[in-house]
C-alpha atoms as a PDB file:
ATOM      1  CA  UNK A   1       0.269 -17.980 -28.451  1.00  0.00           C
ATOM      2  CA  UNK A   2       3.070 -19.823 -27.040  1.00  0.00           C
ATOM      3  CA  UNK A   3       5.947 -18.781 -24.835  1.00  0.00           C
ATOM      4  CA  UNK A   4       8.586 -18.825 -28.052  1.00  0.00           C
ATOM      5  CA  UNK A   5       5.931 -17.050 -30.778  1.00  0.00           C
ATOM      6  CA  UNK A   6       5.938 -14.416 -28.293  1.00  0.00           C
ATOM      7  CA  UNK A   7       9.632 -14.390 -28.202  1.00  0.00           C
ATOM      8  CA  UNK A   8       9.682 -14.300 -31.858  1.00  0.00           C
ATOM      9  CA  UNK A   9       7.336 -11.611 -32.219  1.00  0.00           C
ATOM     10  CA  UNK A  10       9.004  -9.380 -29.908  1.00  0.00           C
ATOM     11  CA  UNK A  11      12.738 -10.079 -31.419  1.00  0.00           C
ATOM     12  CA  UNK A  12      11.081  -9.489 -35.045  1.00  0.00           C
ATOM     13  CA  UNK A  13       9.872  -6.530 -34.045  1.00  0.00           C
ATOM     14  CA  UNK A  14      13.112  -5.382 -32.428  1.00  0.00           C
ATOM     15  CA  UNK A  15      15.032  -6.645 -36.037  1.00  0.00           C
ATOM     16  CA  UNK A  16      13.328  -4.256 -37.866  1.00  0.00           C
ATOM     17  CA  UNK A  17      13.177  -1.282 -35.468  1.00  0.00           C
ATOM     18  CA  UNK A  18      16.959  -1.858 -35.173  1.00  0.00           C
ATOM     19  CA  UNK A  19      17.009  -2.201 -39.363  1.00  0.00           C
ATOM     20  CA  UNK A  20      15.096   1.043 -39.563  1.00  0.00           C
ATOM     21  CA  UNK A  21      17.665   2.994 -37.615  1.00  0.00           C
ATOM     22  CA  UNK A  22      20.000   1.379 -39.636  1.00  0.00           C
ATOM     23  CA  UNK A  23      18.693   2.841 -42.977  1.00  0.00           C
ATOM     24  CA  UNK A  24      18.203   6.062 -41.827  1.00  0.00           C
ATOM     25  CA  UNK A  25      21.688   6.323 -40.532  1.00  0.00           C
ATOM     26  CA  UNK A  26      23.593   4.735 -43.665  1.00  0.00           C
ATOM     27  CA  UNK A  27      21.272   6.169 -46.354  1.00  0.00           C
ATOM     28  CA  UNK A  28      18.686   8.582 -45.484  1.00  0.00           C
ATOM     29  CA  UNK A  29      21.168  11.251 -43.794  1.00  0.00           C
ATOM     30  CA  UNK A  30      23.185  11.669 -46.702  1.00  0.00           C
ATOM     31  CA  UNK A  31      20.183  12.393 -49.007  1.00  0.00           C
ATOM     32  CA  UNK A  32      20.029  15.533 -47.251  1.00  0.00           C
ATOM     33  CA  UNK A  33      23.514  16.133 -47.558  1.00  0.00           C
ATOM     34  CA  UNK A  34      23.264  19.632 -49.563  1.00  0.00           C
ATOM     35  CA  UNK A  35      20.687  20.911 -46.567  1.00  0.00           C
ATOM     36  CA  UNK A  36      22.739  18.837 -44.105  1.00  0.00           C
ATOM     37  CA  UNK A  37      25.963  21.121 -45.124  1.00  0.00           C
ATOM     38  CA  UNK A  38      24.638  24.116 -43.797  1.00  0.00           C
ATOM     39  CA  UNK A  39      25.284  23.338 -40.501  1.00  0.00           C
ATOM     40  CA  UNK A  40      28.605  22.953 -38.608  1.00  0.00           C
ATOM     41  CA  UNK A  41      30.098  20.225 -35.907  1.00  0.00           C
ATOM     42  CA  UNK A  42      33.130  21.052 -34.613  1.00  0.00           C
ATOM     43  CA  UNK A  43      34.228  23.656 -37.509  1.00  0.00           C
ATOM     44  CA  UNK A  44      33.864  21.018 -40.497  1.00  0.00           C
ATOM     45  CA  UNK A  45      30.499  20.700 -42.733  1.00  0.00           C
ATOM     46  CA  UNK A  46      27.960  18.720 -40.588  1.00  0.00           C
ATOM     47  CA  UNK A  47      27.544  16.277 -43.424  1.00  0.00           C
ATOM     48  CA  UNK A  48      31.251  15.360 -43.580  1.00  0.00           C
ATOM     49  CA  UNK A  49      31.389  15.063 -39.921  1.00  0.00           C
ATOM     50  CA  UNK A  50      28.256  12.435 -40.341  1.00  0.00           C
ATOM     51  CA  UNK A  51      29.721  10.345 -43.115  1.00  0.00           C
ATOM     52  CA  UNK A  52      33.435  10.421 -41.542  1.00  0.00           C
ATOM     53  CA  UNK A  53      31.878   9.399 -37.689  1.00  0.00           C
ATOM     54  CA  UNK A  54      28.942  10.434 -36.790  1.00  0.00           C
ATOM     55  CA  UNK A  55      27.440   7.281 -38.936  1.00  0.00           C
ATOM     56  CA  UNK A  56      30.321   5.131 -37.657  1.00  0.00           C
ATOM     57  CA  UNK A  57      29.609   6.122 -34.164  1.00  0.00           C
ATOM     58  CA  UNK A  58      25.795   5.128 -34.797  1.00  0.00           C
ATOM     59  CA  UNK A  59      26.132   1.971 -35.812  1.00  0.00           C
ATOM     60  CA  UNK A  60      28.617   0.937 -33.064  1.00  0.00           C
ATOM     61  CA  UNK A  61      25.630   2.406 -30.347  1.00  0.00           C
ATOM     62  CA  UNK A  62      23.232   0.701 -32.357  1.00  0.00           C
ATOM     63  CA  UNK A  63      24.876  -3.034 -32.151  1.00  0.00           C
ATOM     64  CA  UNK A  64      25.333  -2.391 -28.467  1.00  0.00           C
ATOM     65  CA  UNK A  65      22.259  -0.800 -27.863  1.00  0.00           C
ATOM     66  CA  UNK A  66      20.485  -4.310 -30.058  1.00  0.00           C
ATOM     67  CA  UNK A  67      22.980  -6.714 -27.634  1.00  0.00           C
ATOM     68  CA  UNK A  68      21.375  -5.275 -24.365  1.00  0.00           C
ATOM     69  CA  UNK A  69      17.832  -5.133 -25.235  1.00  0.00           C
ATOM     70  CA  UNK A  70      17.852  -8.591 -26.738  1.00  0.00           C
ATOM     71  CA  UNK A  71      19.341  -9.690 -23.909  1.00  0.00           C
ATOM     72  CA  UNK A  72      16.334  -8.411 -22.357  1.00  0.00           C
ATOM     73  CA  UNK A  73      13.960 -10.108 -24.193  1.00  0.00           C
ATOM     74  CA  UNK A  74      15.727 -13.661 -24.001  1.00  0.00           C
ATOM     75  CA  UNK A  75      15.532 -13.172 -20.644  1.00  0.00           C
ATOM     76  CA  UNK A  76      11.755 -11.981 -20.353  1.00  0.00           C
ATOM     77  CA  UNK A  77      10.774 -15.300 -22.003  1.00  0.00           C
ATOM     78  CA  UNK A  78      13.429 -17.981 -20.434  1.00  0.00           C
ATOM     79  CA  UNK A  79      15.908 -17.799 -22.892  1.00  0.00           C
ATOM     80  CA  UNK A  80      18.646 -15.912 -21.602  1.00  0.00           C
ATOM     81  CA  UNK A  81      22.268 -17.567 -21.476  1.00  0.00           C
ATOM     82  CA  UNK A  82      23.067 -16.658 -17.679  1.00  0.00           C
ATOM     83  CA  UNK A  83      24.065 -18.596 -14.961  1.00  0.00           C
ATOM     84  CA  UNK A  84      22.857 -18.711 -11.472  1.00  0.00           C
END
């Protein structure tokens, strides 16, 4: 396997973890919105406080959190965009 399938395979496989978290933040939480409810944050229903910015707040971790790693990866395989 060559230096850039690797790369590939290791940047799919980071897309979808990265899509998973995704979907469980924008649509799985709120399915459980009636159990969710239940609980508290801060004095206001848990599941309000998730859709008004707990989810928001995920997503913005999650692009940074996907910037750094793939970073890393470009890097591990020769394809990172720094200077020396």
């Amino acid at each position: 396997m060559s230096n850039k399938e690797k790369h590939w395979a290791k940047t799919r496989g980071h897309m979808l973890l990265t899509l998973a978290l995704w979907a469980f933040f924008s649509m799985v939480v709120f399915l459980f919105g009636y159990e969710i409810n239940s609980m508290s944050f801060l004095g206001y229903p848990l599941g309000y406080y998730m859709t008004a910015q707990g989810s928001l707040l995920a997503f913005v971790l999650i692009i940074f959190w996907f910037a750094n790693r793939q970073e890393k990866i470009d890097e591990e395989f020769g394809f990172g965009e720094k200077e020396d």
